[in-house]
Protein backbone atom coordinates (compact mmCIF):
# COMPACT_ATOMS: atom_id res chain seq x y z
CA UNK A 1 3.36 0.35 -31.61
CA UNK A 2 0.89 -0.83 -29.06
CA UNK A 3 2.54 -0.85 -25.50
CA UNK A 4 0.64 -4.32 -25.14
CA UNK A 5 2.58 -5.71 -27.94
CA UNK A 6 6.26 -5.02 -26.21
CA UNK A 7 8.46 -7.76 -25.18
CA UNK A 8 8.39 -7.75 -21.83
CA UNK A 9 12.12 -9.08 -21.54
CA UNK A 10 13.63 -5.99 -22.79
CA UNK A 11 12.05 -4.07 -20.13
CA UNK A 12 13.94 -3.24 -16.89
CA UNK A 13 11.27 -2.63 -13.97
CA UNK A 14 12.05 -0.03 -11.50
CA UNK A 15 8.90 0.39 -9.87
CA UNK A 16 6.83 -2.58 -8.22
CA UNK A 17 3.18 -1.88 -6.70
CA UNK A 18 1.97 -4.46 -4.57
CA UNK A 19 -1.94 -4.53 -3.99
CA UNK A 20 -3.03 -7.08 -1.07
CA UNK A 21 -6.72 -8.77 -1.77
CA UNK A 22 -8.97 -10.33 0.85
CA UNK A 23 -12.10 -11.63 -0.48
CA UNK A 24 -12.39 -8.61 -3.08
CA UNK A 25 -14.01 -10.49 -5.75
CA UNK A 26 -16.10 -8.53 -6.55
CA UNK A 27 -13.81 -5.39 -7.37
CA UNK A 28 -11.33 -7.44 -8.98
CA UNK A 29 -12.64 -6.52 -12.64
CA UNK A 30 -12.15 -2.99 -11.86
CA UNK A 31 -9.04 -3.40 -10.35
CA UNK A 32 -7.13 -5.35 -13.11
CA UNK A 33 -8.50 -2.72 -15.75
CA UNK A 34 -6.50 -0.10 -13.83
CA UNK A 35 -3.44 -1.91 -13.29
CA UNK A 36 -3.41 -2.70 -16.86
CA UNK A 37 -4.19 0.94 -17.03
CA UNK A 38 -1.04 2.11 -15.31
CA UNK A 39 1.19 -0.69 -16.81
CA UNK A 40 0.25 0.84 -20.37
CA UNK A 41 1.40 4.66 -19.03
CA UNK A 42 4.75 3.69 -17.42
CA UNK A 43 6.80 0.43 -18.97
CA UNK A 44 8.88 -0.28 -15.99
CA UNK A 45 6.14 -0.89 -13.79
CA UNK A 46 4.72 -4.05 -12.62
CA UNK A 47 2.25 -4.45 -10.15
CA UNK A 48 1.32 -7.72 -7.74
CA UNK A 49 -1.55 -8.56 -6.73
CA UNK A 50 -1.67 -10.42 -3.66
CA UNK A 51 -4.54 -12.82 -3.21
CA UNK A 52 -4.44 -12.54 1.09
CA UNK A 53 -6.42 -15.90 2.17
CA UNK A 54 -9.57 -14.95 0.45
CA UNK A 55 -12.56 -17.00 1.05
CA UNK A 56 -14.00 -16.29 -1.90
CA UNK A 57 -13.16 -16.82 -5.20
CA UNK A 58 -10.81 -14.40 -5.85
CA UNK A 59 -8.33 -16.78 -6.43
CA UNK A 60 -10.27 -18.02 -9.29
CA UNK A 61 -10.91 -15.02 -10.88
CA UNK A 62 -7.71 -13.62 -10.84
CA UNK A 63 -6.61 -16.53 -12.86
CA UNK A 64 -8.51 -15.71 -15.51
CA UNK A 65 -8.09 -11.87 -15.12
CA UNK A 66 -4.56 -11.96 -16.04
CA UNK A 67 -3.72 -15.28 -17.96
CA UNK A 68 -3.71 -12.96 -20.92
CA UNK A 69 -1.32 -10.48 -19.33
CA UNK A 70 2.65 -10.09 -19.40
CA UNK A 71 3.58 -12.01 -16.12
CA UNK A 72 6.83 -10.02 -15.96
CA UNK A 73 4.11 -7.27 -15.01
CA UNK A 74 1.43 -8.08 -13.60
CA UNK A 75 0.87 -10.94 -12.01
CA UNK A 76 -0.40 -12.61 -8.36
CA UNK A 77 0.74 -14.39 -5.92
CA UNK A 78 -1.72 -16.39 -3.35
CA UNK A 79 -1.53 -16.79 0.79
CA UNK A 80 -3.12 -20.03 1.13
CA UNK A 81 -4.23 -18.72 4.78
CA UNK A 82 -4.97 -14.84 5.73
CA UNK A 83 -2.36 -14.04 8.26
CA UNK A 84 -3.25 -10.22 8.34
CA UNK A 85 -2.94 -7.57 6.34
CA UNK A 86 0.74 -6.74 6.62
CA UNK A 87 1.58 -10.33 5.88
CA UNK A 88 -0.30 -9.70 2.48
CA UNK A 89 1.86 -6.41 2.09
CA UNK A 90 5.23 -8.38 2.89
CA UNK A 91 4.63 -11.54 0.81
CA UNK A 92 3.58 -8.92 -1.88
CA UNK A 93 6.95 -7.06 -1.31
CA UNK A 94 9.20 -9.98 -1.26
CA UNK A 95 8.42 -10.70 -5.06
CA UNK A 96 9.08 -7.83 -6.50
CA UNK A 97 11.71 -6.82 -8.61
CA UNK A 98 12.02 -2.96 -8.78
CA UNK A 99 14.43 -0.53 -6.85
CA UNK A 100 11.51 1.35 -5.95
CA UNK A 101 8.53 -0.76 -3.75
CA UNK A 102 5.01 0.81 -2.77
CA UNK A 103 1.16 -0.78 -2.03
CA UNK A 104 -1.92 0.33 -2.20
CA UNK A 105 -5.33 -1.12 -0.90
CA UNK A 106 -7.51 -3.01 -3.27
CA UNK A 107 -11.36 -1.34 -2.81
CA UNK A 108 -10.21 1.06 -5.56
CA UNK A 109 -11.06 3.84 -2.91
CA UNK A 110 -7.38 4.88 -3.92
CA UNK A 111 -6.71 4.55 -7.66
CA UNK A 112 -3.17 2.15 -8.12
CA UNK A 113 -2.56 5.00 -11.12
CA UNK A 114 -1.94 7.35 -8.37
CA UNK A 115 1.45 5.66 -7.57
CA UNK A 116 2.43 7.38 -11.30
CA UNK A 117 2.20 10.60 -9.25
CA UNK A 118 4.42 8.77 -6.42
CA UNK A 119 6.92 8.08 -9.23
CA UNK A 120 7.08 11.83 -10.38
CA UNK A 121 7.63 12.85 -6.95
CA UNK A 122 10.95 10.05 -6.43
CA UNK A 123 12.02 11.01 -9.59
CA UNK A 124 12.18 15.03 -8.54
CA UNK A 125 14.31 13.75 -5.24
CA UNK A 126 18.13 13.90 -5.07
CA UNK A 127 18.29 10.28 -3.24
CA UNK A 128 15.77 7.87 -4.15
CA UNK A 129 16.82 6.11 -1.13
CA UNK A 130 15.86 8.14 1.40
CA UNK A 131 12.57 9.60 0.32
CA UNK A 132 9.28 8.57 1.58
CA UNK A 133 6.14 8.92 -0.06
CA UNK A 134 2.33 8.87 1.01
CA UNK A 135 -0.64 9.93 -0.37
CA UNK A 136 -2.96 12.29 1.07
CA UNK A 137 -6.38 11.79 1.28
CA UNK A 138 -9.68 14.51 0.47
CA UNK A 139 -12.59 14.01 -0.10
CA UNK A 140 -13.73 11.98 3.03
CA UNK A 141 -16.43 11.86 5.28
CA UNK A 142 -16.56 14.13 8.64
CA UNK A 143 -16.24 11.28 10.06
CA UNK A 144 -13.35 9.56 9.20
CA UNK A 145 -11.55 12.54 8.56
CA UNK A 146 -12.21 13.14 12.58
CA UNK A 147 -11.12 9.45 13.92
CA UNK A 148 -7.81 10.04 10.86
CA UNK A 149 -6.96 13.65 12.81
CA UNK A 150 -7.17 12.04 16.29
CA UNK A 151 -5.33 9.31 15.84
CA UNK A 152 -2.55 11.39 14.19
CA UNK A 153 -2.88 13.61 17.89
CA UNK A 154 -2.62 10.25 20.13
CA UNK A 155 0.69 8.94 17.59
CA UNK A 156 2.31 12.84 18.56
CA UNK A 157 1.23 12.04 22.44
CA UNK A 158 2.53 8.48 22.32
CA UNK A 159 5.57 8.27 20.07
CA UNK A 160 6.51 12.43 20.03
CA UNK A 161 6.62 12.73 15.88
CA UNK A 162 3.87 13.80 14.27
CA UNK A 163 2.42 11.40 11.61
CA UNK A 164 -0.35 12.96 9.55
CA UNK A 165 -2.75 11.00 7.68
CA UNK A 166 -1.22 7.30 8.45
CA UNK A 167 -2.95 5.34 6.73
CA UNK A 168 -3.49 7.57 3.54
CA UNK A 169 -1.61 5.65 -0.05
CA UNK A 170 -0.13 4.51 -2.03
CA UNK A 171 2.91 4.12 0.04
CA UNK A 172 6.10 4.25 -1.53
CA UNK A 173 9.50 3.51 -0.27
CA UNK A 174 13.24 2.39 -1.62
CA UNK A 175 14.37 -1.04 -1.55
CA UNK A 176 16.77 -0.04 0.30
CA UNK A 177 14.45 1.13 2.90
CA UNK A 178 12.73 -1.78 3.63
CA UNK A 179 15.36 -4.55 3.16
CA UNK A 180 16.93 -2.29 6.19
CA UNK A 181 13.43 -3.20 8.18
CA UNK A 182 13.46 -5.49 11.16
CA UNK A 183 10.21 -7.64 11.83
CA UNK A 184 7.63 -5.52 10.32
CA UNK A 185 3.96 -5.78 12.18
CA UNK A 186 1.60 -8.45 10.08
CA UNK A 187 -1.81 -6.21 10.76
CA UNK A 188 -2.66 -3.09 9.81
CA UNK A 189 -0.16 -0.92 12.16
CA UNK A 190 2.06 -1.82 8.76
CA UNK A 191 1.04 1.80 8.16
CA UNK A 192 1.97 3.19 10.95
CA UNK A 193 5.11 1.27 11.39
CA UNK A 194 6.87 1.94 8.10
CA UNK A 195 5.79 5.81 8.14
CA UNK A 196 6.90 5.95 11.65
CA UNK A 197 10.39 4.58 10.43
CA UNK A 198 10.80 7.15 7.70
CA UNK A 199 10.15 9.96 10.05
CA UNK A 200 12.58 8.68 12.89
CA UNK A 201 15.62 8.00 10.60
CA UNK A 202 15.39 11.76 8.80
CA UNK A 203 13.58 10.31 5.69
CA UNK A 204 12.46 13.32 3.16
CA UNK A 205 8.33 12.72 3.51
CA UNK A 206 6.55 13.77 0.35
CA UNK A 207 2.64 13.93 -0.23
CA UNK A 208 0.60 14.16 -2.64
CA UNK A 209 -2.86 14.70 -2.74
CA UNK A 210 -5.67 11.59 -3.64
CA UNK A 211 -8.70 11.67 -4.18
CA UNK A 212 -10.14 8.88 -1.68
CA UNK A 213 -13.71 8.09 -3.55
CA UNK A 214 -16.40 5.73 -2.24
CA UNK A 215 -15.86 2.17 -1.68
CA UNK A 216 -17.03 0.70 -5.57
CA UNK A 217 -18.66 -2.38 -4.06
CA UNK A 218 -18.88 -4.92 -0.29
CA UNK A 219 -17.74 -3.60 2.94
CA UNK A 220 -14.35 -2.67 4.16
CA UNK A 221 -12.96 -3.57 7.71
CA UNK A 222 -12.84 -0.34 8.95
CA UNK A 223 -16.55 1.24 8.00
CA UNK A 224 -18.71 0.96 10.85
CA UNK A 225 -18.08 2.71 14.13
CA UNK A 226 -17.32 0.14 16.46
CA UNK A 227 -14.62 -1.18 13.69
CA UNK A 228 -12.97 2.32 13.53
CA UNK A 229 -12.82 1.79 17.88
CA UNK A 230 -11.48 -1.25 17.62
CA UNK A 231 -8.85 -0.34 15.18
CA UNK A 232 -7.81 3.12 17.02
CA UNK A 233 -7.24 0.50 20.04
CA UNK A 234 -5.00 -1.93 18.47
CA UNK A 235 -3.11 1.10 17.28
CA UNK A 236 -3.14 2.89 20.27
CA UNK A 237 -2.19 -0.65 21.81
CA UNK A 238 0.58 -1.28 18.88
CA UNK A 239 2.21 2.62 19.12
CA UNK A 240 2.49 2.01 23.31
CA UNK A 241 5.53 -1.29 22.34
CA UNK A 242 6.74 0.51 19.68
CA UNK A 243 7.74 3.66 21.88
CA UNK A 244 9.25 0.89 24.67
CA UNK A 245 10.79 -1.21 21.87
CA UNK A 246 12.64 2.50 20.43
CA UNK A 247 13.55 3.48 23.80
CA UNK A 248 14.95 -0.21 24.67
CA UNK A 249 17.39 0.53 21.69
């Protein structure tokens, strides 16, 4: 039987991938082929794509990407008005269904059908609820891979754990996990903030090597030099309250 012909309401979904969208237009086609891609190797998947404020017409697009898909499993949900890129993530997260919650970015420089390997990895674990998973990137430019190893060294300095690779994904939590969660950050420390969380309350931290490719097509936030700066400073910047917010408690 074709996968594409099950009823969807017989299916119980365990595992929801959220993938947050801001003006990506013109990666969407790509994208939907390999969510429909994973769907098709796992049943109890779905994955939501979040349209994040786009300017473009994303919006547009993804309604006709997926009016021909199961709902139950792939669908979107749209922010009328960016509010960062966490906010994406969270709005993402609050409407899905599965026990087991993880995102991953949108430029396709990380596959979604990695989080399959995420799933093997939960499903070796003991307690589902207390396992944390991230990606690890190769494959990178010098570099990045040089502002990604110093900003793991400053996180050690500032907060005393060592967090490798932050903002490597899929990320991939419990429920559980993130329901526990107390005013997550709306920008991109999102990253840093739920990893940091895993690692402080004993969480098991699995990775798995990804294969981060080239950007398929437009221009991320964080390519050019002075964007990479100005990004290491809002984390720096984020990290410094977050160390007098844990010591406050």
């Amino acid at each position: 039987m074709d996968k594409n012909s099950i009823n969807s309401s017989t299916i119980e979904i365990v595992y929801s991938l959220v993938i947050p969208c801001y003006n990506e237009s013109e990666n969407l086609v790509n994208l939907v082929d390999r969510c429909k891609y994973l769907l098709n190797e796992k049943e109890d998947i779905e994955v939501v794509i979040v349209d994040n404020g786009s300017t473009d017409d994303s919006s547009e697009m993804l309604k006709d990407l997926l009016k021909n898909c199961q709902k139950e499993r792939l669908h979107s949900v749209r922010v009328k008005k960016n509010q960062g890129y966490g906010h994406g993530i969270l709005v993402g997260l609050d409407e899905c269904i599965g026990n087991i919650l993880g995102w991953t970015h949108a430029d396709l420089q990380a596959d979604p059908v990695d989080f399959l390997n995420a799933i093997s990895l939960i499903n070796q674990t003991q307690d589902s609820n207390r396992v944390f998973i991230k990606g690890k990137r190769f494959g990178r430019p010098f570099m990045d891979v040089f502002f990604t190893w110093a900003m793991s060294l400053v996180e050690w300095l500032i907060l005393g754990v060592r967090l490798r690779d932050i903002n490597a994904q899929p990320t991939v939590f419990s429920r559980e996990f993130f329901i526990s969660l107390q005013q997550p950050p709306t920008d991109f420390s999102i990253d840093l903030y739920f990893y940091h969380e895993a690692v402080r309350r004993n969480y098991s931290i699995k990775r798995f090597p990804v294969n981060f490719g080239l950007r398929l097509k437009g221009e991320g936030h964080n390519e050019k030099l002075i964007s990479k700066i100005k990004y290491s400073w809002k984390t720096i910047i984020f990290s410094l309250g977050l160390r007098k917010h844990i010591k406050g408690n």
